[in-house]
Protein backbone atom coordinates (compact mmCIF):
# COMPACT_ATOMS: atom_id res chain seq x y z
CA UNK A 1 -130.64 -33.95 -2.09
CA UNK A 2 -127.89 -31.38 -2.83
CA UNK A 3 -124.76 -32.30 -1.34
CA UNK A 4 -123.31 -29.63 1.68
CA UNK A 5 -120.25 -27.74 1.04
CA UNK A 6 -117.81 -27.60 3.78
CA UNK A 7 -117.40 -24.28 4.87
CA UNK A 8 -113.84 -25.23 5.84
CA UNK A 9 -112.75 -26.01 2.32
CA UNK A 10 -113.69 -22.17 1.32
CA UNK A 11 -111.34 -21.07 4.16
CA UNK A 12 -108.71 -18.39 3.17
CA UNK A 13 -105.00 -19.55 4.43
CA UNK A 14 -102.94 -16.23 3.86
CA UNK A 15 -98.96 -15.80 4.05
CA UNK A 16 -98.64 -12.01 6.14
CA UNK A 17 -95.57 -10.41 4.26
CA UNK A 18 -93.98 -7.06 5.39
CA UNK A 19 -91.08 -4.67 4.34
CA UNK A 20 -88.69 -3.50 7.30
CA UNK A 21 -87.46 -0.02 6.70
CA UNK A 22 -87.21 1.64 9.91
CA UNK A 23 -87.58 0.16 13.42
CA UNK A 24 -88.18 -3.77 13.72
CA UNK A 25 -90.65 -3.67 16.71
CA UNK A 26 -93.24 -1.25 14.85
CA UNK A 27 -92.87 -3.69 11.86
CA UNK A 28 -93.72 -6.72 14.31
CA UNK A 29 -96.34 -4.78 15.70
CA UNK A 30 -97.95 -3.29 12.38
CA UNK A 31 -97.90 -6.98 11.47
CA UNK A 32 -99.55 -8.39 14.62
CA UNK A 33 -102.54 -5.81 13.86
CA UNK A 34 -102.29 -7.37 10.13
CA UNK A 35 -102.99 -10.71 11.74
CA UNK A 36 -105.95 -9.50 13.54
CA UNK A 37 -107.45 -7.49 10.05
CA UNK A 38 -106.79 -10.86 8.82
CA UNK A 39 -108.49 -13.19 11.18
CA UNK A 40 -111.52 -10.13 11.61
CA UNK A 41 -112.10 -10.53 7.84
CA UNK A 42 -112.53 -14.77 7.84
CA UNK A 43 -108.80 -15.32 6.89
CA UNK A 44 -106.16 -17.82 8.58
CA UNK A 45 -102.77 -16.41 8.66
CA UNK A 46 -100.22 -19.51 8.41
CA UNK A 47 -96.84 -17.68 8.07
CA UNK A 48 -95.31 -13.94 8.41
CA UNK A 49 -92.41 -13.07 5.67
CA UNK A 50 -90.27 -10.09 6.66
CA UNK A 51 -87.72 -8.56 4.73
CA UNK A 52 -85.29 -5.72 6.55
CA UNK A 53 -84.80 -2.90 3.31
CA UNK A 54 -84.64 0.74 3.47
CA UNK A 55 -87.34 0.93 1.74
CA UNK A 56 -90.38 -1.30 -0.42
CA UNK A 57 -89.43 -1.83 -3.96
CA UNK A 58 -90.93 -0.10 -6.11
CA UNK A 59 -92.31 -2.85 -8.52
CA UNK A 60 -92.36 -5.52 -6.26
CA UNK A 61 -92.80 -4.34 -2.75
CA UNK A 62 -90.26 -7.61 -1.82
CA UNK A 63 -86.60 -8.10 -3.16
CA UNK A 64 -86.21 -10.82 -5.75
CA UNK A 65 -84.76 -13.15 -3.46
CA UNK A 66 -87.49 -12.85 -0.83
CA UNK A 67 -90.12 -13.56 -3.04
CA UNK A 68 -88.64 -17.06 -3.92
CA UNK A 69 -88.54 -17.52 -0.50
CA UNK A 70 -92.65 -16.90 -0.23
CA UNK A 71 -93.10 -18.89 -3.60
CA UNK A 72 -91.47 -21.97 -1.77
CA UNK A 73 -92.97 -21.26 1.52
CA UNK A 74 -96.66 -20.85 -0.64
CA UNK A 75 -96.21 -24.54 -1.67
CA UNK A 76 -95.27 -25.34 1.56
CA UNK A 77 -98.17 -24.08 3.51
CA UNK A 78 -100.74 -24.41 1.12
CA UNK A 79 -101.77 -20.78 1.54
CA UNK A 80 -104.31 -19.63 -1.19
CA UNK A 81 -102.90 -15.85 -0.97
CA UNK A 82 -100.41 -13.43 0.57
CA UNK A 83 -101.75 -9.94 2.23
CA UNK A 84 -98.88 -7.06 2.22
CA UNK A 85 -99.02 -4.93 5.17
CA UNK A 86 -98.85 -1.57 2.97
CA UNK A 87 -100.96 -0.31 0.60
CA UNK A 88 -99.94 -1.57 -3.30
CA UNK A 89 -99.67 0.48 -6.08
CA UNK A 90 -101.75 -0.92 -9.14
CA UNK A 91 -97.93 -1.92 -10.77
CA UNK A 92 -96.77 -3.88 -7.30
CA UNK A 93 -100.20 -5.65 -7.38
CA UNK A 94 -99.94 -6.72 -11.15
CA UNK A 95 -96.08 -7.88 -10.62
CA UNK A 96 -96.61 -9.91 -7.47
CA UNK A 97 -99.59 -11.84 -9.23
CA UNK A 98 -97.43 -12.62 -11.85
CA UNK A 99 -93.94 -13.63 -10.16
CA UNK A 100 -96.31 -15.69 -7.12
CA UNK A 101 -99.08 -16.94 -8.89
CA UNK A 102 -101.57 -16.63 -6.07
CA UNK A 103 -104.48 -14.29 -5.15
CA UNK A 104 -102.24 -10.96 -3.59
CA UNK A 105 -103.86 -8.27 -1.57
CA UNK A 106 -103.15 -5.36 0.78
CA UNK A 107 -103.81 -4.17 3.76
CA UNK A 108 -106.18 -1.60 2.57
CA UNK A 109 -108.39 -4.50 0.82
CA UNK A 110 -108.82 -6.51 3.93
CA UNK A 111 -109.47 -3.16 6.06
CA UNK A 112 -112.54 -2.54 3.56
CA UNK A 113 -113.78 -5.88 3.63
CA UNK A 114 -114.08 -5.93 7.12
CA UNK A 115 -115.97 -2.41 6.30
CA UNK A 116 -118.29 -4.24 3.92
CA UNK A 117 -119.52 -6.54 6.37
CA UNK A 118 -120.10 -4.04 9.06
CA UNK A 119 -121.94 -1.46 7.19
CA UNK A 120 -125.77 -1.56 8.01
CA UNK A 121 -127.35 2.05 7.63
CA UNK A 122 -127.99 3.66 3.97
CA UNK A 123 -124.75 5.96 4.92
CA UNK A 124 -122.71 3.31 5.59
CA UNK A 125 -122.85 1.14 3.05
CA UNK A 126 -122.82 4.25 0.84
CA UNK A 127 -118.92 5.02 2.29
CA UNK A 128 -118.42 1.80 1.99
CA UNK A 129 -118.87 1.21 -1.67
CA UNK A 130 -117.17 4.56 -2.29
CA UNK A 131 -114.36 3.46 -0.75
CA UNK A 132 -114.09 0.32 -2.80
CA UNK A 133 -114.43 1.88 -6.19
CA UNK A 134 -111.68 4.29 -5.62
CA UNK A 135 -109.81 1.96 -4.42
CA UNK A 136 -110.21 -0.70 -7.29
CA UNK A 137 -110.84 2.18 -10.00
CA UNK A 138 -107.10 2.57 -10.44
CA UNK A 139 -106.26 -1.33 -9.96
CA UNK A 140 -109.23 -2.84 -11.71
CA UNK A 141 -106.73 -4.95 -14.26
CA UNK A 142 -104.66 -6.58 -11.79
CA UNK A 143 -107.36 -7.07 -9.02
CA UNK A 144 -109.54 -8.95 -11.94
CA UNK A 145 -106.59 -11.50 -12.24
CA UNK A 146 -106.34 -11.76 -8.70
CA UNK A 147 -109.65 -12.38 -7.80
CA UNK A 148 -110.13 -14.77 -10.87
CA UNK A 149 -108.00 -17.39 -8.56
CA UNK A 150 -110.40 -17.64 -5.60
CA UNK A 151 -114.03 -17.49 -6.37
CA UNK A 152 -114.65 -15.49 -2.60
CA UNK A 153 -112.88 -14.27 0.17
CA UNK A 154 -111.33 -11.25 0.95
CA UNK A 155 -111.86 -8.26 -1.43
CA UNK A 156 -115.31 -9.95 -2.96
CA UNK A 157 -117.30 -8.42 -0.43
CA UNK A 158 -119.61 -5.45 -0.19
CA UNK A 159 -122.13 -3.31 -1.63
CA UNK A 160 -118.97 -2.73 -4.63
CA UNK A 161 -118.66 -6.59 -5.10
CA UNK A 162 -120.51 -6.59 -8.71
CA UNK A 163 -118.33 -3.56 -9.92
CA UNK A 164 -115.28 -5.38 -10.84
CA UNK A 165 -116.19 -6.39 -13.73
CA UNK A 166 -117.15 -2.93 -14.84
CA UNK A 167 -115.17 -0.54 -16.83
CA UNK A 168 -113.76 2.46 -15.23
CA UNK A 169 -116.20 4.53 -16.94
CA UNK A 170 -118.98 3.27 -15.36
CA UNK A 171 -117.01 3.02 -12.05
CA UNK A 172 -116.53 6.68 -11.86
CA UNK A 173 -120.17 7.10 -13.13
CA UNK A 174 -121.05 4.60 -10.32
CA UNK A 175 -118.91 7.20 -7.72
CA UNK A 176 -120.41 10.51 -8.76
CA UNK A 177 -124.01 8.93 -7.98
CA UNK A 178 -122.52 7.85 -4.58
CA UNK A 179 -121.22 11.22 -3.84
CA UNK A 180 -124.55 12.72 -5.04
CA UNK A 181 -126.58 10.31 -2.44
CA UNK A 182 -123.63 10.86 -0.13
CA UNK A 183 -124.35 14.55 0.12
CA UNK A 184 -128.36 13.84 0.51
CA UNK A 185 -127.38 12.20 3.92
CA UNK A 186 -125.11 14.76 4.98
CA UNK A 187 -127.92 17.36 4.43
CA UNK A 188 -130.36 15.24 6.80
CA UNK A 189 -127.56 14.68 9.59
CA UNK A 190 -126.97 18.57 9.25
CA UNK A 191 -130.78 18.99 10.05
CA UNK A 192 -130.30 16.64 12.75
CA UNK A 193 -127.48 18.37 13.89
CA UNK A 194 -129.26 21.80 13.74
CA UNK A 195 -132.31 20.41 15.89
CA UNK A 196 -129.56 19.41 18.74
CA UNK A 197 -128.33 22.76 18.69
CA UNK A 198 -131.72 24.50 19.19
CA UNK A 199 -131.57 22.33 22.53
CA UNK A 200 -128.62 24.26 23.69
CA UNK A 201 -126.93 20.58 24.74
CA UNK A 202 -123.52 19.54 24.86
CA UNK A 203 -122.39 16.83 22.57
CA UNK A 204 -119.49 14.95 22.18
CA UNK A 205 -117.63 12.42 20.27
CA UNK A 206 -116.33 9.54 21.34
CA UNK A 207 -113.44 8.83 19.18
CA UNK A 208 -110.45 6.17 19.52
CA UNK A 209 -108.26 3.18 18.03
CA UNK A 210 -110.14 0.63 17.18
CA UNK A 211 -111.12 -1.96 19.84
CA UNK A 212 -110.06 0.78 22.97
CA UNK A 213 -113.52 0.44 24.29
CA UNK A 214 -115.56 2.96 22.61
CA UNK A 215 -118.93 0.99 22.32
CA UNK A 216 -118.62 -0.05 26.15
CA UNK A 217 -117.69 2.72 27.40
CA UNK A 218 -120.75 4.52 25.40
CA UNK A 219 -123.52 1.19 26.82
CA UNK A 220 -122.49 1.90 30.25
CA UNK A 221 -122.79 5.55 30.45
CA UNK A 222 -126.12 5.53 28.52
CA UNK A 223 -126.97 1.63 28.26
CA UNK A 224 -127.40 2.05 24.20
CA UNK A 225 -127.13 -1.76 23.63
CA UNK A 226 -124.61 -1.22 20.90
CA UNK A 227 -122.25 -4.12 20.08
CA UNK A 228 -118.99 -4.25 21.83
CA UNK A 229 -116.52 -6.97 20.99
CA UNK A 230 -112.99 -7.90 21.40
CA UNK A 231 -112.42 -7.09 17.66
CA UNK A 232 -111.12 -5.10 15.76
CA UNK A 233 -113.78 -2.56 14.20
CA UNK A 234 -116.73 -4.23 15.86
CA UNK A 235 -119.03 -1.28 15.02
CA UNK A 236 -119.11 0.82 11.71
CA UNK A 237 -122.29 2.91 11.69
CA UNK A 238 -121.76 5.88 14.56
CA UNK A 239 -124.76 5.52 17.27
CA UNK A 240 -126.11 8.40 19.56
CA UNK A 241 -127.37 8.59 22.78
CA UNK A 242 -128.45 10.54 25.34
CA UNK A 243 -126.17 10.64 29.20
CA UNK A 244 -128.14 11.97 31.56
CA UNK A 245 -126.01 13.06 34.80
CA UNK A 246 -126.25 12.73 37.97
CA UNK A 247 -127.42 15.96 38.60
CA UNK A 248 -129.68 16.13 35.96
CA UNK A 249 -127.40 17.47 32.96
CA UNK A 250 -127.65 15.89 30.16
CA UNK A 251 -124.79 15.36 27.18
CA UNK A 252 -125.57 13.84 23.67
CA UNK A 253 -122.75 11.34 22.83
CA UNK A 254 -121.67 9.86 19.64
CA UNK A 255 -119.58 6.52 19.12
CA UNK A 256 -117.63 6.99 16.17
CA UNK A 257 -115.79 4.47 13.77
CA UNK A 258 -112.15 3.32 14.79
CA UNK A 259 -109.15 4.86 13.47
CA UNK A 260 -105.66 2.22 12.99
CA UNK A 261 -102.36 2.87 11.64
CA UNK A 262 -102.24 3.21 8.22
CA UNK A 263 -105.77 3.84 7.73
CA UNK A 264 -106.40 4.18 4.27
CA UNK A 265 -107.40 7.54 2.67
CA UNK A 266 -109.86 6.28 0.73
CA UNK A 267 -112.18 5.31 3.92
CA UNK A 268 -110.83 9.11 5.88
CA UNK A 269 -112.36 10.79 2.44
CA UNK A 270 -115.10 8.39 2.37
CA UNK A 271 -115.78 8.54 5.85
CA UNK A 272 -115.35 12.36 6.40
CA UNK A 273 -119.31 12.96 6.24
CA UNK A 274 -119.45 10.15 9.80
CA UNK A 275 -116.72 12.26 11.45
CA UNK A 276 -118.75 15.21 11.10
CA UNK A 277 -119.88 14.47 14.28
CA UNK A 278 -116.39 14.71 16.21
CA UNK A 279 -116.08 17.87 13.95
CA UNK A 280 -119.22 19.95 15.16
CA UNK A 281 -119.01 18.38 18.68
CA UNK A 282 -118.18 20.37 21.73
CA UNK A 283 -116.14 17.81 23.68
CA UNK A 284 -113.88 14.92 22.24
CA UNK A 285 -113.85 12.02 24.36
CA UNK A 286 -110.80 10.15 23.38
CA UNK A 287 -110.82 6.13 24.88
CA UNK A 288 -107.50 4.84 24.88
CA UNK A 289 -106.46 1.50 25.81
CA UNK A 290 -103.60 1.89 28.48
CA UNK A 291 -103.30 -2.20 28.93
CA UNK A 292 -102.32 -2.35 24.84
CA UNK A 293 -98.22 -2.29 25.21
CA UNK A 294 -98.73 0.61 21.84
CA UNK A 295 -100.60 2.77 23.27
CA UNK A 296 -98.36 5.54 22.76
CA UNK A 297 -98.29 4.79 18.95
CA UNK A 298 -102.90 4.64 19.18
CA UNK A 299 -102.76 8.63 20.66
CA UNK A 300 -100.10 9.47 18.16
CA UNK A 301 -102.52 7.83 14.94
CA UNK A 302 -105.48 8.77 16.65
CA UNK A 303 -104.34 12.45 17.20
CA UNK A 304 -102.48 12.62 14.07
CA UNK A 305 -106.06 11.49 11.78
CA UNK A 306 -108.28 14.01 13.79
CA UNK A 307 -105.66 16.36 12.62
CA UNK A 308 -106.12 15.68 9.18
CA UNK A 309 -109.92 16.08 9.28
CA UNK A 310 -109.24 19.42 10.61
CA UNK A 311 -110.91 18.76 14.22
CA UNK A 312 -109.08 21.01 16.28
CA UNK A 313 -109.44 23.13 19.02
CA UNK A 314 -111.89 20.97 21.22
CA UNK A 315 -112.19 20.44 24.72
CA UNK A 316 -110.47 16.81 24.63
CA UNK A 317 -111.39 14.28 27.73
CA UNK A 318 -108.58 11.71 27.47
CA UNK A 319 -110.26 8.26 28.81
CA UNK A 320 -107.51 5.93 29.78
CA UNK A 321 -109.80 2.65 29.84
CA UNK A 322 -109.09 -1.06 30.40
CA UNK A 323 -107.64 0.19 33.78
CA UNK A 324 -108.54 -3.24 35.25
CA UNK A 325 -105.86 -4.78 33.28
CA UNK A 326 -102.95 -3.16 34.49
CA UNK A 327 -100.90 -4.80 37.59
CA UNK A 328 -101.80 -2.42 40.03
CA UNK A 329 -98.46 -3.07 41.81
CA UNK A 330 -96.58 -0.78 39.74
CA UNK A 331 -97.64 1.91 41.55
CA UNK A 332 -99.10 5.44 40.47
CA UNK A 333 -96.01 6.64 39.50
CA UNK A 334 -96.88 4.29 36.00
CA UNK A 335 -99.91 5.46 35.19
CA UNK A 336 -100.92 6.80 32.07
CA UNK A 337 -100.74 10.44 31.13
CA UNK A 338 -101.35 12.86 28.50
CA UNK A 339 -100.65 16.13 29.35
CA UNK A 340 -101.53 17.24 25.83
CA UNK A 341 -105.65 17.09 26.99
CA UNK A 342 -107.36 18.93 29.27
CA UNK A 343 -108.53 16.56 31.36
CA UNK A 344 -107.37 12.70 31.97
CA UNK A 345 -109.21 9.80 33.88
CA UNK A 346 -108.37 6.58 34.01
CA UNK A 347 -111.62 3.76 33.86
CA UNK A 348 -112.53 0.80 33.12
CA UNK A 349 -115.88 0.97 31.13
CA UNK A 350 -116.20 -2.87 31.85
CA UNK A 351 -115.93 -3.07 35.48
CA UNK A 352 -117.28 0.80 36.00
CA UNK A 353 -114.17 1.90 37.80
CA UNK A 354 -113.79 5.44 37.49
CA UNK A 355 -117.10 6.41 35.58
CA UNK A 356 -118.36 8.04 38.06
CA UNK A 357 -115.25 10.23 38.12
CA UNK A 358 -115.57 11.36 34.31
CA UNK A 359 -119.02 11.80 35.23
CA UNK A 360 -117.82 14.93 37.30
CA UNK A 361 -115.50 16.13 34.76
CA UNK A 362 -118.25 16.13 32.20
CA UNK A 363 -120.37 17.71 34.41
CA UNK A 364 -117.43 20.71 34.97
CA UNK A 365 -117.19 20.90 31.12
CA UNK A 366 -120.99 21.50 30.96
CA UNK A 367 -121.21 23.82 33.63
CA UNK A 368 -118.00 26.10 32.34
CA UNK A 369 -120.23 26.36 29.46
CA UNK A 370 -123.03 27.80 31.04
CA UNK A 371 -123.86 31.09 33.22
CA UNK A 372 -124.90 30.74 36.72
CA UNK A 373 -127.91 32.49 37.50
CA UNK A 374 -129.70 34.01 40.42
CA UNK A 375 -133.11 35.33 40.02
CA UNK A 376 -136.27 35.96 42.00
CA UNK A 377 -139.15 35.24 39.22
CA UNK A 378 -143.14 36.61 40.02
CA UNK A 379 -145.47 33.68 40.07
CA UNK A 380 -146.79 34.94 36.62
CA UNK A 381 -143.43 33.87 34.75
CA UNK A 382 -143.25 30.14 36.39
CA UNK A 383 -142.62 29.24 32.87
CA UNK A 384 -139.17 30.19 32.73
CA UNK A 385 -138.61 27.72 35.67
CA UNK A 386 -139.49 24.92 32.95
CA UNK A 387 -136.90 26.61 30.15
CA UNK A 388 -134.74 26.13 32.98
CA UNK A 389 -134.96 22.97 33.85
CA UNK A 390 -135.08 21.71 30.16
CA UNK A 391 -132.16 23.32 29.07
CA UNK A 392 -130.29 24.13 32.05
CA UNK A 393 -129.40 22.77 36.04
CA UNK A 394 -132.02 24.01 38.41
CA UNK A 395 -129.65 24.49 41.36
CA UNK A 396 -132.71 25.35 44.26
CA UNK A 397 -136.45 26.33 43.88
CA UNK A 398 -138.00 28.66 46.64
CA UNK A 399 -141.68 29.61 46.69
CA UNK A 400 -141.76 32.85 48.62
CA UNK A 401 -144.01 36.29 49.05
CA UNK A 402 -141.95 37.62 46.66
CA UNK A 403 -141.90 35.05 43.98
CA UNK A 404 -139.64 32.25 42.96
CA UNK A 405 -136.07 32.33 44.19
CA UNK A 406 -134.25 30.21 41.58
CA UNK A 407 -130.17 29.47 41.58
CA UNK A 408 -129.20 27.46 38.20
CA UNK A 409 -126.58 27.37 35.42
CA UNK A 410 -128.16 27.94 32.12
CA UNK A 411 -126.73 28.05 28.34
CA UNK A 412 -125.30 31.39 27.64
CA UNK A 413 -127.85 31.84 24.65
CA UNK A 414 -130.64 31.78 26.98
CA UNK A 415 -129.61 33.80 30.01
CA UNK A 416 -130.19 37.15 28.71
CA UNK A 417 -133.84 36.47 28.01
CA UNK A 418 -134.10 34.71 31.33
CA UNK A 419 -132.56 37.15 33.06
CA UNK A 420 -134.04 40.12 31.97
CA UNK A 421 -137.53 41.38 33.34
């Protein structure tokens, strides 16, 4: 009988190294959410190396002297690899192998890892892979002496986990059939997307730092049954679901992948076709979590990457969740704001505090974007009371001599032809 590997033994123990060049607490911070990539991806983080410079070195991210320092403190913790909390050019990655002697990666490596094993749908793991071979197309020498130290781990991962060995010939061969399939799904979603449309319903996107709350807050207002953790990038593959209101509007919502600080361009490119969805959406729905002491830092990322994908001019719902977390003794006065939405409610997807308030706001947004109507119909066009109530809010329904008295708000595409004779 074959004898059982302990898992244990395989077990990555990283040293997290960073470069100080502007304010201390964001570098802590930056490297606290480096920690959490790290431990998300299977890796235990042993040490932290920071060195205060105005700015990474160009060849070898760390000073000379610092990196003796991690050599020594590599022996001393028996780490089997060092993670650098920016992304490395293909000449910092080479030069570190050599001067430390251990498997070196970055933080973009470990965030597409974690992508690799969260991808499940064709598009997915199509972004996924296409976000590996750019990255390792222009770092394919160094990367193959990296990974040659560890057989698995970190950066082995993924639908791309067979292309290292490849040429970068075949790699960008490998990237143009990607963006070929790539475009195959974007032509179905826009189908998708077209068949929404022709049932004049609101969507939006519910978009967000990673680990705010997205998934909850999307299972309790439509009870999807989507994965929520207390991870970081718990869910990859956007879901969508139908929230049916109170008063019988209805609003298609989309969860959407998490953005983070420094969030590589290879996965916004790759990823562009998924954020679609945020793009062509009526409402943005943007969770933050107000207990996290960065908060202010998640809106600025989070504002600052819908920016760069060009969505822009939405109606933006800002959802301060984890409300149950905060000591409610502070008074009002400490709330959160953001006075750059145009609305703001505070929640707490897990307890249900507040939903029922963002409930009425989305049910305001939906109703600004209809026309109220007022209309006696004969008996022989009771029909129109179904478009209605399909596509629209049936305010009151009154059988009289004259006909049917109906009050509703209906999509402004329809109320001509419902209004009209």
């Amino acid at each position: 009988m074959a004898e059982l590997i302990d898992l244990k033994e395989l077990e990555e123990r990283v040293l997290l190294i960073a470069v100080n060049a502007g304010e201390e607490k964001e570098t802590k911070a930056s490297l606290d959410e480096l920690e959490e990539l790290a431990q998300t991806a299977g890796a235990v983080p042993v040490a932290r190396v920071i060195q205060n410079r105005e700015a990474v070195h160009p060849g070898t991210y760390l000073g000379k002297g610092k990196l003796l320092e991690v050599r020594e403190l590599l022996a001393r913790t028996g780490a089997t690899g060092v993670i650098c909390d920016d992304e490395l050019s293909p000449a910092q990655l080479r030069n570190l192998e050599d001067v430390l002697e251990t498997k070196v990666m970055d933080r973009t490596m470990v965030i597409l890892d974690i992508f690799a094993s969260r991808a499940h749908t064709r598009e997915g793991k199509i972004q996924v892979e296409l976000a590996q071979l750019r990255y390792r197309a222009i770092r394919l020498v160094g990367m193959r002496n990296s990974l040659s130290r560890l057989g698995g781990g970190i950066g082995t991962r993924g639908p791309g986990e067979k292309k290292l060995e490849t040429d970068r010939r075949l790699i960008h061969q490998r990237i143009g059939q990607l963006k070929r399939e790539l475009e195959d799904v974007k032509r179905h979603r826009e189908v998708t997307r077209q068949h929404r449309e022709k049932n004049y319903g609101l969507t939006a996107a519910i978009v967000g730092y990673t680990n705010a709350g997205k998934s909850t807050l999307l299972n309790k207002l439509t009870g999807a049954g989507i994965l929520a953790e207390n991870r970081l990038f718990a869910t990859l593959d956007p879901t969508t679901r139908a929230f049916d209101l109170a008063d019988g509007q209805q609003i298609l919502m989309t969860d959407t992948v998490g953005f983070i600080r420094k969030l590589p361009h290879h996965l916004i490119d790759a990823f562009k076709s998924t954020l679609e969805e945020a793009r062509y959406s009526d409402v943005i729905l943007h969770v933050v979590d107000c207990s996290n002491p960065q908060m202010d830092m998640q809106m600025y990322v989070v504002k600052e990457t819908l920016r760069e994908l060009g969505i822009v001019d939405k109606t933006v719902v800002t959802v301060f969740n984890k409300i149950d977390r905060l000591d409610k003794e502070e008074g009002m006065g400490m709330l959160p704001r953001d006075f750059a939405s145009d609305y703001q409610v505070r929640i707490s997807a897990k307890t249900g505090e507040g939903i029922e308030e963002l409930e009425q706001v989305l049910g305001s947004i939906i109703r600004s974007s209809r026309i109220y109507l007022e209309k006696v119909y004969p008996y022989s066009q009771a029909g129109r009371i179904q478009t209605i109530r399909t596509y629209g809010q049936l305010l009151s329904e009154e059988y009289t001599e004259q006909g049917i008295a109906v009050t509703a708000y209906v999509p402004a595409e329809l109320f001509e032809g419902l209004y009209r004779d």
